[in-house]
PDBML (XML) file of the C-alpha atoms, coordinates in Angstrom:
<?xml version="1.0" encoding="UTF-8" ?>
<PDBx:datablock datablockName="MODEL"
   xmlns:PDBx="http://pdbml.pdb.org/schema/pdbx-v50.xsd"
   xmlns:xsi="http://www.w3.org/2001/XMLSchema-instance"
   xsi:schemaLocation="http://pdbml.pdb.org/schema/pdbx-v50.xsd pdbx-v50.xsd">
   <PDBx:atom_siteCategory>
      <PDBx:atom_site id="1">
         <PDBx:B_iso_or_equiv>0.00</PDBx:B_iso_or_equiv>
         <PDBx:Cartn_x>47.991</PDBx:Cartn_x>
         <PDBx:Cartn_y>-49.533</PDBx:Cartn_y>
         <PDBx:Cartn_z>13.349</PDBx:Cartn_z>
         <PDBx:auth_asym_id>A</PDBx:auth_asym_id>
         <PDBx:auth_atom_id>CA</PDBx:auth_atom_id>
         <PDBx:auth_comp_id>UNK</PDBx:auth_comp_id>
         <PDBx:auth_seq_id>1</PDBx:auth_seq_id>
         <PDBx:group_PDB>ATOM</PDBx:group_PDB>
         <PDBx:label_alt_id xsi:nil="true" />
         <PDBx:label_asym_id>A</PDBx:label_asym_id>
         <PDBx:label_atom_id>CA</PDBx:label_atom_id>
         <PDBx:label_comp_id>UNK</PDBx:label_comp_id>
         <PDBx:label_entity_id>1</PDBx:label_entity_id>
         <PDBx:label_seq_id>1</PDBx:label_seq_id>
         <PDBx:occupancy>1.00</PDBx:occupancy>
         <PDBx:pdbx_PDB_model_num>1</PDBx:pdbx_PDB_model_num>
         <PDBx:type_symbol>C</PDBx:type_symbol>
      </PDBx:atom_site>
      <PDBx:atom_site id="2">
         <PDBx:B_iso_or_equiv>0.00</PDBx:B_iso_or_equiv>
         <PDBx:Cartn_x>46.410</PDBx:Cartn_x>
         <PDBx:Cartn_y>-50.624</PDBx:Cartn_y>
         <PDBx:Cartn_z>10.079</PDBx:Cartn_z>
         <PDBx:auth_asym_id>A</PDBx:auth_asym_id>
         <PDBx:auth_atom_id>CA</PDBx:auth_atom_id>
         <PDBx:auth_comp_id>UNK</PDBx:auth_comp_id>
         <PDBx:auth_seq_id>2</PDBx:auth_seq_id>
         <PDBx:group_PDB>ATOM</PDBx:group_PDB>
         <PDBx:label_alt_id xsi:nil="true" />
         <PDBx:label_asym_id>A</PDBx:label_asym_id>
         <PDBx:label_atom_id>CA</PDBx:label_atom_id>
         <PDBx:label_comp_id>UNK</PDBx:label_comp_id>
         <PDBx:label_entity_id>1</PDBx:label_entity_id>
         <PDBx:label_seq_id>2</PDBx:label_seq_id>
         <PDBx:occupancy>1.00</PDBx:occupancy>
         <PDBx:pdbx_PDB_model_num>1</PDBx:pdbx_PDB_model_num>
         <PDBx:type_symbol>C</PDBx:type_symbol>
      </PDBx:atom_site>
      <PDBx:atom_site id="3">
         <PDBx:B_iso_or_equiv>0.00</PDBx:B_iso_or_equiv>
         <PDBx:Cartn_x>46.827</PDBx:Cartn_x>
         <PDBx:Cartn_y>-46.933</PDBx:Cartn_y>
         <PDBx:Cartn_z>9.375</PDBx:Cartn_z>
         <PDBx:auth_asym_id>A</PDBx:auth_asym_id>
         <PDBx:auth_atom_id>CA</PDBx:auth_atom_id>
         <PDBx:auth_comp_id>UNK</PDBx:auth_comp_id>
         <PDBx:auth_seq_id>3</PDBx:auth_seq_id>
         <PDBx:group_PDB>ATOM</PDBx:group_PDB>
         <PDBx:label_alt_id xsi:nil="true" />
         <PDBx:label_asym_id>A</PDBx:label_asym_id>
         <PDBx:label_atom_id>CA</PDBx:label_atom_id>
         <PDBx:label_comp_id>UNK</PDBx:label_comp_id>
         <PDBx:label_entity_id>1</PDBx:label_entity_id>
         <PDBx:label_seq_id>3</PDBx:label_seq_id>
         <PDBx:occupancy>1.00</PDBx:occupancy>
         <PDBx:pdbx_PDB_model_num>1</PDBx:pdbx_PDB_model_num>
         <PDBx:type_symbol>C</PDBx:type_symbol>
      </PDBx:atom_site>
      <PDBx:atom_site id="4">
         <PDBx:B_iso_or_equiv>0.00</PDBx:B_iso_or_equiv>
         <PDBx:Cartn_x>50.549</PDBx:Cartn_x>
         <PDBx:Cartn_y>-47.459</PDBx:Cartn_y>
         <PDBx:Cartn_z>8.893</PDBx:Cartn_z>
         <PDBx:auth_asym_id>A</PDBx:auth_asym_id>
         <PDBx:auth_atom_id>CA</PDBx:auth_atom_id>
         <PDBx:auth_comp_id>UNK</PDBx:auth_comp_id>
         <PDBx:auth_seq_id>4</PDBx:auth_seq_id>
         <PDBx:group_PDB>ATOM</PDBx:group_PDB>
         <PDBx:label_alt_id xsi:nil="true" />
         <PDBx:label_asym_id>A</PDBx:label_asym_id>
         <PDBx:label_atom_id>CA</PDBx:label_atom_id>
         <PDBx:label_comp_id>UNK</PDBx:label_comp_id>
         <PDBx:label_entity_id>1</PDBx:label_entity_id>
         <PDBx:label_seq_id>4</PDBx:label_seq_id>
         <PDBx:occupancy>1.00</PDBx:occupancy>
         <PDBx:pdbx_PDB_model_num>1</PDBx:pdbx_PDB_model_num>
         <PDBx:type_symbol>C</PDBx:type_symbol>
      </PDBx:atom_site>
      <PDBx:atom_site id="5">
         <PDBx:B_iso_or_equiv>0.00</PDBx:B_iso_or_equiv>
         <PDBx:Cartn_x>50.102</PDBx:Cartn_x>
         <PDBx:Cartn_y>-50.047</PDBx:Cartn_y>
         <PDBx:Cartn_z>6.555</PDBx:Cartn_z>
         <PDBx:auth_asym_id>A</PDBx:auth_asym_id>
         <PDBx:auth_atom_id>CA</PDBx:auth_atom_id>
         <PDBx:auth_comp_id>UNK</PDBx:auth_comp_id>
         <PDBx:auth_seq_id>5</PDBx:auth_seq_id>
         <PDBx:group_PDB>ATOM</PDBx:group_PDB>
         <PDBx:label_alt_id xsi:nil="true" />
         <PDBx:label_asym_id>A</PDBx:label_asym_id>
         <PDBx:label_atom_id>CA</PDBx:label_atom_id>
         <PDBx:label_comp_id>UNK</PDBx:label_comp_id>
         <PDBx:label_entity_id>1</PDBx:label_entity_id>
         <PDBx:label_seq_id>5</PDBx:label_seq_id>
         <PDBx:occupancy>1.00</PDBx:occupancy>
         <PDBx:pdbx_PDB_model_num>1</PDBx:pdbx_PDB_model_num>
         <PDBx:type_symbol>C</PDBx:type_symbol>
      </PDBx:atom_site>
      <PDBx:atom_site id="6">
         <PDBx:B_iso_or_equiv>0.00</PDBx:B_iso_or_equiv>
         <PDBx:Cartn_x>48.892</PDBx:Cartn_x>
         <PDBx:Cartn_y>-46.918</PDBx:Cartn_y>
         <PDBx:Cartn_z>4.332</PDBx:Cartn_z>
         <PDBx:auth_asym_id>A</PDBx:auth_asym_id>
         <PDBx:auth_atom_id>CA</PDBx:auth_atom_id>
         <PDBx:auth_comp_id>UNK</PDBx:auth_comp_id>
         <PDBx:auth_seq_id>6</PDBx:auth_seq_id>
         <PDBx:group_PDB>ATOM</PDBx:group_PDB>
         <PDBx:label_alt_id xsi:nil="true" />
         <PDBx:label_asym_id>A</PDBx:label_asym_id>
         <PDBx:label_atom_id>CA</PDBx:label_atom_id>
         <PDBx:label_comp_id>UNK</PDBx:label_comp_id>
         <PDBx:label_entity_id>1</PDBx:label_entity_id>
         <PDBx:label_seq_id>6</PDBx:label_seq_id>
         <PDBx:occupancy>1.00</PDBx:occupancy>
         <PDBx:pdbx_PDB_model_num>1</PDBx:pdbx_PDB_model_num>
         <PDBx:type_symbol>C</PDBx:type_symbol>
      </PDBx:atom_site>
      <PDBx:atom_site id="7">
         <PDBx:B_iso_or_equiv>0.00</PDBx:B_iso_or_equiv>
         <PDBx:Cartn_x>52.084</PDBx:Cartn_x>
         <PDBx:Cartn_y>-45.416</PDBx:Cartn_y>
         <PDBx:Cartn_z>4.905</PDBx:Cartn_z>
         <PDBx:auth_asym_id>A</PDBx:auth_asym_id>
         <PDBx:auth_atom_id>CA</PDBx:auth_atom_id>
         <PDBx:auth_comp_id>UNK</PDBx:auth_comp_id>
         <PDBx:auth_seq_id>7</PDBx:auth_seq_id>
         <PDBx:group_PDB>ATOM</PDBx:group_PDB>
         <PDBx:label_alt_id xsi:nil="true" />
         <PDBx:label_asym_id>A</PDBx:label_asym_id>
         <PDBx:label_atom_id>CA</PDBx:label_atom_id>
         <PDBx:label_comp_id>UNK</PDBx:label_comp_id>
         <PDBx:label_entity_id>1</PDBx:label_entity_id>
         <PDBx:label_seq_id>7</PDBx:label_seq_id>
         <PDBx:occupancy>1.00</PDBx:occupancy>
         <PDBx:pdbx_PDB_model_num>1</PDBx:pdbx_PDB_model_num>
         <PDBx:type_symbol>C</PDBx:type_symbol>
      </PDBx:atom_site>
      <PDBx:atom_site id="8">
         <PDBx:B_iso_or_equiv>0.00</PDBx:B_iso_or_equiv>
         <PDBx:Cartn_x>53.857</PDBx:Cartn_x>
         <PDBx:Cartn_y>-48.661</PDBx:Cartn_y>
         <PDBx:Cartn_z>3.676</PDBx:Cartn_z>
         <PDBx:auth_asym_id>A</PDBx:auth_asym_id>
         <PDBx:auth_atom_id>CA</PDBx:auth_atom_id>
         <PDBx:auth_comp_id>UNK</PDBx:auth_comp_id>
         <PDBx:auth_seq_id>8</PDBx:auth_seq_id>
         <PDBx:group_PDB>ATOM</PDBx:group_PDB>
         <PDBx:label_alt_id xsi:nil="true" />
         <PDBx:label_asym_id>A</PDBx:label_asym_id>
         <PDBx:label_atom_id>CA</PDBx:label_atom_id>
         <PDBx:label_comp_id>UNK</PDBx:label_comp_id>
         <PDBx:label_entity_id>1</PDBx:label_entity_id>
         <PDBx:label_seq_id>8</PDBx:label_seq_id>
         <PDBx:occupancy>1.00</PDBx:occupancy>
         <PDBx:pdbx_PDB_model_num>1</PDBx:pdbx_PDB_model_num>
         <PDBx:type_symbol>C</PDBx:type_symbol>
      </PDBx:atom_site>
      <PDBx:atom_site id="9">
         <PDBx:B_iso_or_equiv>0.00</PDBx:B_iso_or_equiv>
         <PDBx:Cartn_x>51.822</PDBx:Cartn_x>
         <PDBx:Cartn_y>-48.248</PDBx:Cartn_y>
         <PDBx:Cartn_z>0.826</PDBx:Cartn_z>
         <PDBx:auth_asym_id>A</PDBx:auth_asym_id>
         <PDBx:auth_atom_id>CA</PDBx:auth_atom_id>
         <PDBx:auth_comp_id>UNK</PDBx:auth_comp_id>
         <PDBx:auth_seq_id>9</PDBx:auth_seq_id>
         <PDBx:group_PDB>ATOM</PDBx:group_PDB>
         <PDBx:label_alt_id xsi:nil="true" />
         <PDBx:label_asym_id>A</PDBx:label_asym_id>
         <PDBx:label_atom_id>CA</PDBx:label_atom_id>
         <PDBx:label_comp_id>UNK</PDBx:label_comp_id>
         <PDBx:label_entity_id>1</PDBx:label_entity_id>
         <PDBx:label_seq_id>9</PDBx:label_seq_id>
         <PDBx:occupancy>1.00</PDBx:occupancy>
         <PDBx:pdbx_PDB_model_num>1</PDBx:pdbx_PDB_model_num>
         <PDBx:type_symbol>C</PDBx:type_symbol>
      </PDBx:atom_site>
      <PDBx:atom_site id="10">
         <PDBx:B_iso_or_equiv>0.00</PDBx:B_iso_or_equiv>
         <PDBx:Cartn_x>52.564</PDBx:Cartn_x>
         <PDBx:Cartn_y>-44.477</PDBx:Cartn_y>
         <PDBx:Cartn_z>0.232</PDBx:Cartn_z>
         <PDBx:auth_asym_id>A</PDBx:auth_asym_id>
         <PDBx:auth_atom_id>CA</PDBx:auth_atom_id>
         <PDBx:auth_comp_id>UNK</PDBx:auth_comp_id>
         <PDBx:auth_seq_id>10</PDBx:auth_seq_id>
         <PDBx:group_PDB>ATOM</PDBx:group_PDB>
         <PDBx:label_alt_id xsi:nil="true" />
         <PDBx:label_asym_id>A</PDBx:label_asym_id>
         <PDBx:label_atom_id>CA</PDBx:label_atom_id>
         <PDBx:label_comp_id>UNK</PDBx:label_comp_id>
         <PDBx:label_entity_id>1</PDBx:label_entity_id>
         <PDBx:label_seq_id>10</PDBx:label_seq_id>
         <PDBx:occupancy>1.00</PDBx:occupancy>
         <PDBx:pdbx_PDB_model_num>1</PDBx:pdbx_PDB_model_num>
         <PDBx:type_symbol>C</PDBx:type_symbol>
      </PDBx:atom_site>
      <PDBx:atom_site id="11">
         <PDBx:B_iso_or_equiv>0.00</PDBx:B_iso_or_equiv>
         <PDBx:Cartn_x>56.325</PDBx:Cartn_x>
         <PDBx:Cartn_y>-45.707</PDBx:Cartn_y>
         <PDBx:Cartn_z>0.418</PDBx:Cartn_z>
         <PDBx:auth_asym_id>A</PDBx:auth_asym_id>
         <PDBx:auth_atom_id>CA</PDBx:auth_atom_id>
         <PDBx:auth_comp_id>UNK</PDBx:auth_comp_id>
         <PDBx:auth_seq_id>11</PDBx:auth_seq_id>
         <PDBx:group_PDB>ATOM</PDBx:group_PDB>
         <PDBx:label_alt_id xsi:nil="true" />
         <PDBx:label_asym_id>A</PDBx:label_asym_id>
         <PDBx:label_atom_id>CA</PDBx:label_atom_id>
         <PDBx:label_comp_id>UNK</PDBx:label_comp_id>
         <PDBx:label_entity_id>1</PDBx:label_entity_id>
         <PDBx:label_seq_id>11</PDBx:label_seq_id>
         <PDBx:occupancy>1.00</PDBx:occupancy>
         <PDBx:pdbx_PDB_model_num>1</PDBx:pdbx_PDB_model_num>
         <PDBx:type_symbol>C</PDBx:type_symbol>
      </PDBx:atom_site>
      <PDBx:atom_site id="12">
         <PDBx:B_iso_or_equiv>0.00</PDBx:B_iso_or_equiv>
         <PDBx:Cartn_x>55.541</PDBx:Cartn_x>
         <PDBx:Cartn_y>-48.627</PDBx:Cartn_y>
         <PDBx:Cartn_z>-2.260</PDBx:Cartn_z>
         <PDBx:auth_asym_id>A</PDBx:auth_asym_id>
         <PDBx:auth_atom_id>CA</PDBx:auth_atom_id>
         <PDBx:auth_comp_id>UNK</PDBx:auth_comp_id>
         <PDBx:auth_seq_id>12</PDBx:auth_seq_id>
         <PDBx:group_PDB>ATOM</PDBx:group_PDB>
         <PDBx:label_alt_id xsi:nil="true" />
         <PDBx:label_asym_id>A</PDBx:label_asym_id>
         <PDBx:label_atom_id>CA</PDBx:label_atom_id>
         <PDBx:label_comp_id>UNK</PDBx:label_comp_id>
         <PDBx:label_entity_id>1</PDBx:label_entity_id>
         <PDBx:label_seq_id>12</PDBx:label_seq_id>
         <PDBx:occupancy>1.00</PDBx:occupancy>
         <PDBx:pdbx_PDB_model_num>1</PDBx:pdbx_PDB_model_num>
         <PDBx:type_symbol>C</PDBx:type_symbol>
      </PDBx:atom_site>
      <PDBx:atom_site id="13">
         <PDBx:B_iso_or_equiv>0.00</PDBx:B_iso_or_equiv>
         <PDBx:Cartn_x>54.134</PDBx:Cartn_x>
         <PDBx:Cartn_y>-46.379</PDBx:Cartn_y>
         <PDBx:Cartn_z>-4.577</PDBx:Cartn_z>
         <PDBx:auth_asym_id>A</PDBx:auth_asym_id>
         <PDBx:auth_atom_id>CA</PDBx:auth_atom_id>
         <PDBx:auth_comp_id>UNK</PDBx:auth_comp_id>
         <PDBx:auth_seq_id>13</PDBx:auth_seq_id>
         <PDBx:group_PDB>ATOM</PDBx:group_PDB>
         <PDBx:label_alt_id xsi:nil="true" />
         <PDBx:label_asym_id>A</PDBx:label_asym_id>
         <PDBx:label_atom_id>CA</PDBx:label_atom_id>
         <PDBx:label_comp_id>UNK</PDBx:label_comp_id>
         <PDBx:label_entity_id>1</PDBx:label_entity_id>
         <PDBx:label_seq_id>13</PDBx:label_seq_id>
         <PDBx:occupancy>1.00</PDBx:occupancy>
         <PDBx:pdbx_PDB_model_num>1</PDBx:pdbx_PDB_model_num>
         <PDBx:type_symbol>C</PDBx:type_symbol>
      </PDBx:atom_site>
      <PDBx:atom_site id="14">
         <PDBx:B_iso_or_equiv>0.00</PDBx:B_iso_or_equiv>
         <PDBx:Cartn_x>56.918</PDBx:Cartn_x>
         <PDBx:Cartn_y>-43.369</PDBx:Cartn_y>
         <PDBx:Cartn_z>-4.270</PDBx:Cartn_z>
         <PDBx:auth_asym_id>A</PDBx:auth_asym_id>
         <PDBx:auth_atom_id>CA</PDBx:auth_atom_id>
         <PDBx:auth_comp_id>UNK</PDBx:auth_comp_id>
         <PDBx:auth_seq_id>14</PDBx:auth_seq_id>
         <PDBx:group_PDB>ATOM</PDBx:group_PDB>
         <PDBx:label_alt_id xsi:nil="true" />
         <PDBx:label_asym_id>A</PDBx:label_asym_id>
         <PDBx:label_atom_id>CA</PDBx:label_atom_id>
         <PDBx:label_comp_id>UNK</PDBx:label_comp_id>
         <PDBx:label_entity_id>1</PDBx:label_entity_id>
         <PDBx:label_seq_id>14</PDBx:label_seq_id>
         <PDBx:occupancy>1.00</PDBx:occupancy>
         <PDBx:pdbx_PDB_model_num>1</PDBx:pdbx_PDB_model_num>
         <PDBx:type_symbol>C</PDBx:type_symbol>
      </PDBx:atom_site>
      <PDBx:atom_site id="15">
         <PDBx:B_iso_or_equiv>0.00</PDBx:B_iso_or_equiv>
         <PDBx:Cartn_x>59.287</PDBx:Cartn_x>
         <PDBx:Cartn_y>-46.500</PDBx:Cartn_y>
         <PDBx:Cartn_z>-4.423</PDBx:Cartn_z>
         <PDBx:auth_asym_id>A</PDBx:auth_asym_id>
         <PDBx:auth_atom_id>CA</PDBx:auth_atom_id>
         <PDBx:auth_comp_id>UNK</PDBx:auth_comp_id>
         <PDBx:auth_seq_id>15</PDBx:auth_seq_id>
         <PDBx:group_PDB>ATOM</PDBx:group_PDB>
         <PDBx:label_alt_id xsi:nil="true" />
         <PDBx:label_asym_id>A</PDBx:label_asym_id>
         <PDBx:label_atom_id>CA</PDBx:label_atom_id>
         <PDBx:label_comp_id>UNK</PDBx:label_comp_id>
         <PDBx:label_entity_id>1</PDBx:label_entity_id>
         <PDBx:label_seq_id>15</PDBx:label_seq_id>
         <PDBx:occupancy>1.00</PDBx:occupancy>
         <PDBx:pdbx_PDB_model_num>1</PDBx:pdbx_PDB_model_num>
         <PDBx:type_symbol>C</PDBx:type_symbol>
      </PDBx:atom_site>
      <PDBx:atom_site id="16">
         <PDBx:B_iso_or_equiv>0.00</PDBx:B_iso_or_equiv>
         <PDBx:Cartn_x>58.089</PDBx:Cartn_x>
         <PDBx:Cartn_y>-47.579</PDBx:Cartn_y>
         <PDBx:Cartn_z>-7.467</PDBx:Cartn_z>
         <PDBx:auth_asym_id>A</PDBx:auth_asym_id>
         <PDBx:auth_atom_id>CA</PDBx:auth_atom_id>
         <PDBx:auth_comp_id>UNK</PDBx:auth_comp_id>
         <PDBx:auth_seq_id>16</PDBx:auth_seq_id>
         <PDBx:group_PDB>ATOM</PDBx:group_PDB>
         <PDBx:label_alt_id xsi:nil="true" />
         <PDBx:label_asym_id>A</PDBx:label_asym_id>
         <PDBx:label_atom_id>CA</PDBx:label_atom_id>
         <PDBx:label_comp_id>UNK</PDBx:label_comp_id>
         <PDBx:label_entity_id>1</PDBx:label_entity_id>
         <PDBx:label_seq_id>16</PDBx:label_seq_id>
         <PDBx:occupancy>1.00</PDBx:occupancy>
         <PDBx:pdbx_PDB_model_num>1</PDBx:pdbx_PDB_model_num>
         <PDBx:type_symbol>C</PDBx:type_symbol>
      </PDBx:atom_site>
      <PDBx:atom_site id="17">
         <PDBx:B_iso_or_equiv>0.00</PDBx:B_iso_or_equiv>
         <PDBx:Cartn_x>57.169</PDBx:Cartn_x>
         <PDBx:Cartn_y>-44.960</PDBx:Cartn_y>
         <PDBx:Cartn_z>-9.435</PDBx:Cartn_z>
         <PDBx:auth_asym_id>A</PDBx:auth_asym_id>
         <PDBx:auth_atom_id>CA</PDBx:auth_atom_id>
         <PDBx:auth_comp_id>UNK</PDBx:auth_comp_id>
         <PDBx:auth_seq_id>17</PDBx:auth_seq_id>
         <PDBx:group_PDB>ATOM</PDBx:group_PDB>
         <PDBx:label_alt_id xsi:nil="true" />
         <PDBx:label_asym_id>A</PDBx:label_asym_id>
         <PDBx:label_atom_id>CA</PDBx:label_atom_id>
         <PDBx:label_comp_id>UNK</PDBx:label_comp_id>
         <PDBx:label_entity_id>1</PDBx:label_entity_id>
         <PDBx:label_seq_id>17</PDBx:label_seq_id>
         <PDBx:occupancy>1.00</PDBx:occupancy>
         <PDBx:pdbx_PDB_model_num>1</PDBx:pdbx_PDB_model_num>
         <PDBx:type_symbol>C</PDBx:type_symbol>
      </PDBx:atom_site>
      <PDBx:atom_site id="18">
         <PDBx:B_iso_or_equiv>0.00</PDBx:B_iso_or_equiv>
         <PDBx:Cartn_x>59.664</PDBx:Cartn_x>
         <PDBx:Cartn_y>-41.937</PDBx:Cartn_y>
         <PDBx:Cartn_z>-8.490</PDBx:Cartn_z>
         <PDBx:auth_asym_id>A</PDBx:auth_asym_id>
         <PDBx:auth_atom_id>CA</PDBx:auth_atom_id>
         <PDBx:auth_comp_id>UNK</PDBx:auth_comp_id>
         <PDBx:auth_seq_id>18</PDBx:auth_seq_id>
         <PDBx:group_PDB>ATOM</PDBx:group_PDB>
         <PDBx:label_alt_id xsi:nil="true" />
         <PDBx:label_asym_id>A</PDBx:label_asym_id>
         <PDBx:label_atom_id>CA</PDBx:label_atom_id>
         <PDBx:label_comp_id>UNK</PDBx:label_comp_id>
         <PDBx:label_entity_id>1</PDBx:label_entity_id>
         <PDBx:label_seq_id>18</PDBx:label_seq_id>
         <PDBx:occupancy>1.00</PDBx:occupancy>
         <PDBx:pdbx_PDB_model_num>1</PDBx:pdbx_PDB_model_num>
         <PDBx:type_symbol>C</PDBx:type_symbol>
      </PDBx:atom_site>
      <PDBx:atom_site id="19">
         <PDBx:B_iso_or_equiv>0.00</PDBx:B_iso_or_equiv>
         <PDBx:Cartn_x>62.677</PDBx:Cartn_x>
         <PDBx:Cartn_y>-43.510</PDBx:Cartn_y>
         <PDBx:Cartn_z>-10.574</PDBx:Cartn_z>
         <PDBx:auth_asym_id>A</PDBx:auth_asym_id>
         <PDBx:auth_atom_id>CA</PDBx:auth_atom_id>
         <PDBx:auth_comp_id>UNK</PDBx:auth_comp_id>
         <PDBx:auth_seq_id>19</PDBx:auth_seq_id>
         <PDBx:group_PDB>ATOM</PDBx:group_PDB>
         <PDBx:label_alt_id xsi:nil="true" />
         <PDBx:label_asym_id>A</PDBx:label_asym_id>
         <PDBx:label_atom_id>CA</PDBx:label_atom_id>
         <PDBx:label_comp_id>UNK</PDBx:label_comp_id>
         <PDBx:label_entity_id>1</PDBx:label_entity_id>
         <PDBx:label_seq_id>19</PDBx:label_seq_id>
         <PDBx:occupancy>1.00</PDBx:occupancy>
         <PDBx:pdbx_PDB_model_num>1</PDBx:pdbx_PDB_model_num>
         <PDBx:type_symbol>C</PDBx:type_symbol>
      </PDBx:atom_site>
      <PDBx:atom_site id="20">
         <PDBx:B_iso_or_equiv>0.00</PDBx:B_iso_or_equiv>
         <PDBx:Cartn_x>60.049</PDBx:Cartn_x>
         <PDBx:Cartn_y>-44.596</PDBx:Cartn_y>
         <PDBx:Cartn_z>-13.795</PDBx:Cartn_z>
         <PDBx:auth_asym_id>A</PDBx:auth_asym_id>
         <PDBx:auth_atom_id>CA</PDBx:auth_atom_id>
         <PDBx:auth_comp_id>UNK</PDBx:auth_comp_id>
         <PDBx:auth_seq_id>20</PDBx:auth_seq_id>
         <PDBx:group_PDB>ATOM</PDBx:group_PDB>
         <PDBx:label_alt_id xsi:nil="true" />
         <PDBx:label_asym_id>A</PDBx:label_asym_id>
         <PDBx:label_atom_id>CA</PDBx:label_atom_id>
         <PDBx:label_comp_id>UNK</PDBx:label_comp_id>
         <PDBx:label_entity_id>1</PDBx:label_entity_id>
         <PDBx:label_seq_id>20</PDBx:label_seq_id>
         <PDBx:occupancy>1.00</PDBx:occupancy>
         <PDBx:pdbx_PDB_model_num>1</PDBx:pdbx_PDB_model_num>
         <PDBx:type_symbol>C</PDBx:type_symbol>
      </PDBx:atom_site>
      <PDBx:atom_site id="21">
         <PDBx:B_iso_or_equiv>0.00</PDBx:B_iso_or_equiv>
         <PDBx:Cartn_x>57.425</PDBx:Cartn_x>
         <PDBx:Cartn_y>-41.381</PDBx:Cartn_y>
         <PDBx:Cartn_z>-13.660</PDBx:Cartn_z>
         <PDBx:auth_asym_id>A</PDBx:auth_asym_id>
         <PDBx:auth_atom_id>CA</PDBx:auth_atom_id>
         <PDBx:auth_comp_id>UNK</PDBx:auth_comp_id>
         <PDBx:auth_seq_id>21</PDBx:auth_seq_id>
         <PDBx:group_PDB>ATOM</PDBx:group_PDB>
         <PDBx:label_alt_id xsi:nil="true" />
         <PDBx:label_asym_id>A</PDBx:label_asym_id>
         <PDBx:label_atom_id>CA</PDBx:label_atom_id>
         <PDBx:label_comp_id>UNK</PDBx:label_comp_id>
         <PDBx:label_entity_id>1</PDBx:label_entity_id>
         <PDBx:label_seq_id>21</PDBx:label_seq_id>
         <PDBx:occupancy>1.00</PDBx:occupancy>
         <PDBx:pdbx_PDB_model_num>1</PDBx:pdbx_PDB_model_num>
         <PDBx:type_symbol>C</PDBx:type_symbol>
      </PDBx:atom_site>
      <PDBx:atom_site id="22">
         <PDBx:B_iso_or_equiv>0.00</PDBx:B_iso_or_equiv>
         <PDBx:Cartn_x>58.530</PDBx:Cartn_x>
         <PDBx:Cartn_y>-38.272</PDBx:Cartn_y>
         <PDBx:Cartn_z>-11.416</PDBx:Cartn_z>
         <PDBx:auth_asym_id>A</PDBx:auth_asym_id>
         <PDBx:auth_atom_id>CA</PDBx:auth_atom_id>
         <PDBx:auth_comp_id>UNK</PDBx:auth_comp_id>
         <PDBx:auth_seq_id>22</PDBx:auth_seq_id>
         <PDBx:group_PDB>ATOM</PDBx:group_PDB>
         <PDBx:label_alt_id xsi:nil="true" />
         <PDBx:label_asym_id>A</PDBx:label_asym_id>
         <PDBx:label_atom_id>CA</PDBx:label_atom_id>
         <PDBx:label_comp_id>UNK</PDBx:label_comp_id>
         <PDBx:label_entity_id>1</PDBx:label_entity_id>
         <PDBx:label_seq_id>22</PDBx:label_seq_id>
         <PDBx:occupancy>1.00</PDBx:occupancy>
         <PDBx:pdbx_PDB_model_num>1</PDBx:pdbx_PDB_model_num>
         <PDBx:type_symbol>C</PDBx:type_symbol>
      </PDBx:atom_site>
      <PDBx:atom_site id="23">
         <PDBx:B_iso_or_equiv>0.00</PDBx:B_iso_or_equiv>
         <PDBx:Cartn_x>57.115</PDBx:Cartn_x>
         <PDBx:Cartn_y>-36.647</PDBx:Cartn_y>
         <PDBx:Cartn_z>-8.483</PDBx:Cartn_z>
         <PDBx:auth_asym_id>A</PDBx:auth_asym_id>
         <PDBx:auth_atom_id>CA</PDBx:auth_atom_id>
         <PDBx:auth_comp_id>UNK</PDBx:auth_comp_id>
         <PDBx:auth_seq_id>23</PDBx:auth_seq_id>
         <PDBx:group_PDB>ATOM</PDBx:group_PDB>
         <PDBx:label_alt_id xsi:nil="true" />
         <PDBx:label_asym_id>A</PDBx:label_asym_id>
         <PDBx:label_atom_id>CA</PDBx:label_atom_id>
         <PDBx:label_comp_id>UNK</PDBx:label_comp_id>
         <PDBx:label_entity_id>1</PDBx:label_entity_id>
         <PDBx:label_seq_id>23</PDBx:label_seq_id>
         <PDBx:occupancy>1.00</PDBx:occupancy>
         <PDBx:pdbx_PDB_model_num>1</PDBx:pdbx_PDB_model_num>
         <PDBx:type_symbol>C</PDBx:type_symbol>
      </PDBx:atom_site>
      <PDBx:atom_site id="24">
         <PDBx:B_iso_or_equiv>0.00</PDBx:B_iso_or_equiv>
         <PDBx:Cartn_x>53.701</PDBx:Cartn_x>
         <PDBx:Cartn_y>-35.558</PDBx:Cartn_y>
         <PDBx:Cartn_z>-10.017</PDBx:Cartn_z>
         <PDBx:auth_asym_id>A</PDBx:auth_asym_id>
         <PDBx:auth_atom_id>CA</PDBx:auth_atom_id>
         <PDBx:auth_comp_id>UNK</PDBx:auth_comp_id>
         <PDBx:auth_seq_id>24</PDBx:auth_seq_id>
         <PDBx:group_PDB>ATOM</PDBx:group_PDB>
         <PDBx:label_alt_id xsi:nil="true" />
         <PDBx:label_asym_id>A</PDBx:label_asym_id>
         <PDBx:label_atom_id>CA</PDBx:label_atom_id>
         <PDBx:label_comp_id>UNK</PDBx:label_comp_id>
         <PDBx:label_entity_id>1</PDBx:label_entity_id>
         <PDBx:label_seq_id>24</PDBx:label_seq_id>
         <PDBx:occupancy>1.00</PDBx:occupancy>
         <PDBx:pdbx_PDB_model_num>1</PDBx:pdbx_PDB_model_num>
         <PDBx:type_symbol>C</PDBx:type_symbol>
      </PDBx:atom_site>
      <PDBx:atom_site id="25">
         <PDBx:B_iso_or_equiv>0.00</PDBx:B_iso_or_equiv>
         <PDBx:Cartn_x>53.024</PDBx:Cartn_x>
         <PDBx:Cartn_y>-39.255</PDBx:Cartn_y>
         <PDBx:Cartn_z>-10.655</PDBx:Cartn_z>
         <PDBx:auth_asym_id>A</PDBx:auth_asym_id>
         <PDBx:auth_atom_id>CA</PDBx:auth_atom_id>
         <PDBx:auth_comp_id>UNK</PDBx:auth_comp_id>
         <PDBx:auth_seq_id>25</PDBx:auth_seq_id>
         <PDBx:group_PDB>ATOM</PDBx:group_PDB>
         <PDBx:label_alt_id xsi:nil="true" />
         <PDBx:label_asym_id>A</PDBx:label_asym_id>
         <PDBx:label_atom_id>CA</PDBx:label_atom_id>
         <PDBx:label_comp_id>UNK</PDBx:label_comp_id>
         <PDBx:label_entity_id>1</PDBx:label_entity_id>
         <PDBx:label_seq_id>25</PDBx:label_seq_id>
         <PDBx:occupancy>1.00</PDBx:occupancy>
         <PDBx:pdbx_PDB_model_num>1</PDBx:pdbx_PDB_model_num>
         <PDBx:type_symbol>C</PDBx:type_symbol>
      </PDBx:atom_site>
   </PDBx:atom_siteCategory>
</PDBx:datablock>
């Protein structure tokens, strides 16, 4: 469970910084 909050936070990140930095960031 607590696990998954890791996956929120891979989503917050991608969220964030696709659209201002790209995929390698």
């Amino acid at each position: 469970a607590i696990g998954y909050i890791g996956s929120a936070l891979a989503l917050g990140i991608g969220v964030y910084l696709l659209p201002r930095a790209g995929y390698a960031a």
